[in-house]
Structures are given as C-alpha cells and as structure tokens.
N, C-alpha and C. Protein backbone atom coordinates (compact mmCIF):
# COMPACT_ATOMS: atom_id res chain seq x y z
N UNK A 1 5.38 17.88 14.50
CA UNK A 1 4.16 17.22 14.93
C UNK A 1 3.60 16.35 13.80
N UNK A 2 3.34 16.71 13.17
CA UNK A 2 3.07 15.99 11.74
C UNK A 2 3.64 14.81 11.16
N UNK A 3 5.29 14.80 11.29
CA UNK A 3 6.29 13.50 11.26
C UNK A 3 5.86 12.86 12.67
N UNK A 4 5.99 12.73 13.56
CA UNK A 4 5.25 12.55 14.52
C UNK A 4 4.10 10.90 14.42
N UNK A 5 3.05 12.38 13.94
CA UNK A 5 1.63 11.76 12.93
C UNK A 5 1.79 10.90 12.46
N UNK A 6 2.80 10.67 11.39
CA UNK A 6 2.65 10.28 10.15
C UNK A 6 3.46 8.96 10.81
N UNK A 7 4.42 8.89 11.47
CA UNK A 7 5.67 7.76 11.73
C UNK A 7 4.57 6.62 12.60
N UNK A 8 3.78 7.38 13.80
CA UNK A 8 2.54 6.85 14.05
C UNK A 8 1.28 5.88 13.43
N UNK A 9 0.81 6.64 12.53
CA UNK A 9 0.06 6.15 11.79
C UNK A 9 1.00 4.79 10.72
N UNK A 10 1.73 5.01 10.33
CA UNK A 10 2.51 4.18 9.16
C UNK A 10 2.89 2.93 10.45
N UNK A 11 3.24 2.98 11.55
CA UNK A 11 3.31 1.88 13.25
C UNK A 11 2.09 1.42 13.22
N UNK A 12 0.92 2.31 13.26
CA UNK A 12 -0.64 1.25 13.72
C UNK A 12 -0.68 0.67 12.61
N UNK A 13 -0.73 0.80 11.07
CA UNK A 13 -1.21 0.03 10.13
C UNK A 13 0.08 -1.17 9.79
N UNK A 14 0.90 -0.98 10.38
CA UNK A 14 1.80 -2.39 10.47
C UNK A 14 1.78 -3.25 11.21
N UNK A 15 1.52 -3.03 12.60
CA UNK A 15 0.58 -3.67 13.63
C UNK A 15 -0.52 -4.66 13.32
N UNK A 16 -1.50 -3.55 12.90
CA UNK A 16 -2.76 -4.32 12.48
C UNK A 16 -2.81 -5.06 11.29
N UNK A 17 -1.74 -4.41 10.24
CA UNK A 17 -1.94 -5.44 9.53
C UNK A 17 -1.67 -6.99 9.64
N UNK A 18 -0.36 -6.89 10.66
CA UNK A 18 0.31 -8.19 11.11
C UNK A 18 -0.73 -8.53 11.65
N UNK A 19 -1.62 -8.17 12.64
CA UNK A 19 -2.61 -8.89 13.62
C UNK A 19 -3.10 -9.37 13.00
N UNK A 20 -4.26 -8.67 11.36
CA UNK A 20 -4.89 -9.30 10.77
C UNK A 20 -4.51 -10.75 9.84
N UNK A 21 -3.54 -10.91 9.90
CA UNK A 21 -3.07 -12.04 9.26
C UNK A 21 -2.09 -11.53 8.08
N UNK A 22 -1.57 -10.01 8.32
CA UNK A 22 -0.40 -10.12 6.86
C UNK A 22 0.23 -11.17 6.34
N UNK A 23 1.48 -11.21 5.68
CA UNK A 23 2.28 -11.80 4.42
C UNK A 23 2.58 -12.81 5.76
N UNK A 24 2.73 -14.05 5.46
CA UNK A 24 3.69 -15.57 6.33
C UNK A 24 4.87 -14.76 6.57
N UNK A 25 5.66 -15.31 7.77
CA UNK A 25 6.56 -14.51 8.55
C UNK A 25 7.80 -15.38 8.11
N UNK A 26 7.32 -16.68 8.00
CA UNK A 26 8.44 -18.02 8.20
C UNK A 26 8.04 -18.56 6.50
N UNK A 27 9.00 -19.59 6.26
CA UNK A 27 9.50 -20.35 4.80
C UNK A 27 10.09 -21.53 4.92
N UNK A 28 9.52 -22.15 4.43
CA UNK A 28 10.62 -23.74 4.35
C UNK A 28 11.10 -23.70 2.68
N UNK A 29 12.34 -24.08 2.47
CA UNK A 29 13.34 -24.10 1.51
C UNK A 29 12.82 -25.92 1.42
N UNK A 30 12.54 -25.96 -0.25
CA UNK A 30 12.35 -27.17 -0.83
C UNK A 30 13.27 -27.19 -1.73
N UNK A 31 13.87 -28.36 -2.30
CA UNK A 31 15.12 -28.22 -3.62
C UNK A 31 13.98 -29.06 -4.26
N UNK A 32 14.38 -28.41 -5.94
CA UNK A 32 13.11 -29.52 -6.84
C UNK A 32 13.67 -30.51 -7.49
N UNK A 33 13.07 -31.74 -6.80
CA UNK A 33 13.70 -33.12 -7.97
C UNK A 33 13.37 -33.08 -9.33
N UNK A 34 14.22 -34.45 -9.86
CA UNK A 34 13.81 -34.19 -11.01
C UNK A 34 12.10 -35.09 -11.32
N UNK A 35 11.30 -34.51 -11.91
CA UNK A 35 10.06 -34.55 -12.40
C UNK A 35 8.74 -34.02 -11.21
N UNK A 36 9.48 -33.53 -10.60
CA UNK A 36 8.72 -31.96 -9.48
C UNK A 36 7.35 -31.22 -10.42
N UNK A 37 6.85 -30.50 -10.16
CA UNK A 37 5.54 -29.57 -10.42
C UNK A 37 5.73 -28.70 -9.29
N UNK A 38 4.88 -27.69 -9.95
CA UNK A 38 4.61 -27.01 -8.52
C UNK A 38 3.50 -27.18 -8.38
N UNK A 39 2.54 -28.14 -8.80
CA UNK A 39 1.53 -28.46 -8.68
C UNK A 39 1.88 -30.24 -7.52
N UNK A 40 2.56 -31.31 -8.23
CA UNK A 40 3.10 -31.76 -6.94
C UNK A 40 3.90 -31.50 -5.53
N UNK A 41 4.22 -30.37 -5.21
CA UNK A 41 4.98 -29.75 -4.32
C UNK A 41 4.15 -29.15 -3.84
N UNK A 42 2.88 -28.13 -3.87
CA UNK A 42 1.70 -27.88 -3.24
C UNK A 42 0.87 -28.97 -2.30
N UNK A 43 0.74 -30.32 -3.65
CA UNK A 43 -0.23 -31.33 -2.90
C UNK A 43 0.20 -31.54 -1.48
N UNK A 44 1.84 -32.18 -1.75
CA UNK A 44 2.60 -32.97 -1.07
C UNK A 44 2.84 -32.20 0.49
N UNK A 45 3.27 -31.01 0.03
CA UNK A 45 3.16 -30.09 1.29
C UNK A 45 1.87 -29.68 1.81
N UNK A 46 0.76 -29.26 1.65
CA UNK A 46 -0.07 -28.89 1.67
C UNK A 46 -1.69 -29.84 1.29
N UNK A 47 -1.70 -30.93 2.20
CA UNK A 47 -2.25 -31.89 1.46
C UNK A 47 -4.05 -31.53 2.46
N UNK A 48 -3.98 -30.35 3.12
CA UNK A 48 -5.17 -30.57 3.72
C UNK A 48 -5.80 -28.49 2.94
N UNK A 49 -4.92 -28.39 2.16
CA UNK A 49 -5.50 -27.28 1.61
C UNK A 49 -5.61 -27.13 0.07
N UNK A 50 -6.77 -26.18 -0.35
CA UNK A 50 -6.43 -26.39 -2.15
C UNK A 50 -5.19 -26.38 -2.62
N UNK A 51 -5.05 -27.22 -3.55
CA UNK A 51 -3.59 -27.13 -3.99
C UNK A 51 -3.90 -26.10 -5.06
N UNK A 52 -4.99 -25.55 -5.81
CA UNK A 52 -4.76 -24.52 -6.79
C UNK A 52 -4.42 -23.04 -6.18
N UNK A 53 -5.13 -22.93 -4.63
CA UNK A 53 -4.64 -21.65 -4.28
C UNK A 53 -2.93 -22.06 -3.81
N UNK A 54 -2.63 -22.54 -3.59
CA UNK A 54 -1.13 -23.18 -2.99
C UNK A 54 -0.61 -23.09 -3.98
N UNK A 55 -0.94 -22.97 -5.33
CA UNK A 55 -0.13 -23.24 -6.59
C UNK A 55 0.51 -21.66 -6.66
N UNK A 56 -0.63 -21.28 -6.56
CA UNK A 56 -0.65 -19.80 -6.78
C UNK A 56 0.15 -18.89 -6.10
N UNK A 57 0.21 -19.35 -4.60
CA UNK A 57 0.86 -19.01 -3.62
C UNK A 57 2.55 -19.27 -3.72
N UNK A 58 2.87 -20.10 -4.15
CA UNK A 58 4.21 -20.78 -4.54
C UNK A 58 5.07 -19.93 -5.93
N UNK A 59 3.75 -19.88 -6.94
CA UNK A 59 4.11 -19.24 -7.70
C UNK A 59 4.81 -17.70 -7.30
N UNK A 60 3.98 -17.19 -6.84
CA UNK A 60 3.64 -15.16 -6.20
C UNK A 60 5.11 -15.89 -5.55
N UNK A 61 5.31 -16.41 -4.89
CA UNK A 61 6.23 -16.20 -3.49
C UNK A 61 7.53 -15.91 -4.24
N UNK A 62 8.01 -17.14 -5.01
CA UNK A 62 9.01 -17.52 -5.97
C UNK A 62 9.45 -17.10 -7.39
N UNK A 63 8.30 -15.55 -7.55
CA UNK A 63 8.30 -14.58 -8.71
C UNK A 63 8.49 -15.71 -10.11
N UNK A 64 7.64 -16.86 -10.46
CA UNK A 64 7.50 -17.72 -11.34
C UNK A 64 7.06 -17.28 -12.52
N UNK A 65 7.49 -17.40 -13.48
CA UNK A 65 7.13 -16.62 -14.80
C UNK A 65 5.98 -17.87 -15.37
N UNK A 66 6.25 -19.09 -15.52
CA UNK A 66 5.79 -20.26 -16.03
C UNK A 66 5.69 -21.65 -15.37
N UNK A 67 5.26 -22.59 -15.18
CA UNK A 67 5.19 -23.61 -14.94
C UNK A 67 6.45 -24.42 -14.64
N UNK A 68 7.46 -24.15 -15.50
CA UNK A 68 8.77 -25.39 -15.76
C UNK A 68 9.54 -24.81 -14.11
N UNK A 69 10.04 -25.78 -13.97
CA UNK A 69 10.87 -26.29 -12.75
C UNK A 69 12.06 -26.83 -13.50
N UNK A 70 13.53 -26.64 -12.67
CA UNK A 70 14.62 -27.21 -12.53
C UNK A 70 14.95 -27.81 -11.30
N UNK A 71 15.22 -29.45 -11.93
CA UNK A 71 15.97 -30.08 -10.66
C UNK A 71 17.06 -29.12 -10.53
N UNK A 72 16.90 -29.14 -8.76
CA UNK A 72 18.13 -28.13 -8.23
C UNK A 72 17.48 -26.90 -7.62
N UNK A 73 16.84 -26.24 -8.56
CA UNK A 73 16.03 -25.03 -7.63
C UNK A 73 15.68 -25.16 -7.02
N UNK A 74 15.42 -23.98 -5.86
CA UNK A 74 15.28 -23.70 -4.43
C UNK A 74 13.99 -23.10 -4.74
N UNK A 75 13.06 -23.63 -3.98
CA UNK A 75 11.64 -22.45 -3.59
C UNK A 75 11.39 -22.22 -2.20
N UNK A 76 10.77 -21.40 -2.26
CA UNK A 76 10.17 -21.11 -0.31
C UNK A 76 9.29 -21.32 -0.57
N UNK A 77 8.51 -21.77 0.57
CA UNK A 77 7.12 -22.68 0.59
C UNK A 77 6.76 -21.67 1.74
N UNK A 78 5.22 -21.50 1.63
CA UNK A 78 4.88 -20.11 2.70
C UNK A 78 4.59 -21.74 4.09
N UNK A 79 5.14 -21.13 5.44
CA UNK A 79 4.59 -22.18 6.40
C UNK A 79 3.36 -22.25 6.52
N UNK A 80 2.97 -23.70 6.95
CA UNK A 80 0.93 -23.68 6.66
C UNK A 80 0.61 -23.39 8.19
C-alpha cells in the first residue's frame, strides 16, 4: 500500500509540475559561427525576450563553464 502511495504521489507531482510550466520539452540545435556570443545567439533567437535571462538560459541548458564559444559547437536553444 505504501509503494502504491508513494508511485502515486511521485505521478501527481510530475503532472503538475508539467502543467505548471516545468523544464521546455522541445530544442532547436544551433551550430556557432565564427564570431557567435551567446549573448548574440539569445538576441537573434529570442528578439522579443530579455536576452540576459536567455543568456542565462542557454548557458544552464548547455552546462557552460564561461563565455567563449567555438565555431562548430552545437547548443540547444530552449523553444520560445
């Protein structure tokens, strides 16, 4: 009864969290040219939202240690 409970409860709070707006479901794959930012790649994509939270967002998504970009790398861009 208890596993039960518990398999239950751990189902509603995945639910709701999705309802409430959890983590983006979907990703678009950008390759970075050369002289990219992820501060230009926010604007460019994202041109009707802050680009500092978008920065941020790009960063978190793409486990970014620092600023520098390589032409060639792949990022996921959360869908807007």
């Amino acid at each position: 009864m208890a596993i039960g409970l518990a398999v239950f409860c751990l189902l509603a709070f995945g639910l709701a969290r999705s309802a409430l707006g959890g983590a983006p479901t979907a990703y678009e794959t950008v390759t970075v040219q050369p002289g990219d930012t992820v501060w230009s790649i926010a604007a460019e994509h994202y041109p009707q939202s802050d680009t500092r939270v978008k920065v941020g967002e790009i960063e978190h998504d793409n486990s970014l240690s620092g600023p520098s970009l390589h032409p060639g790398q792949r990022l996921k861009l959360p869908s807007s």
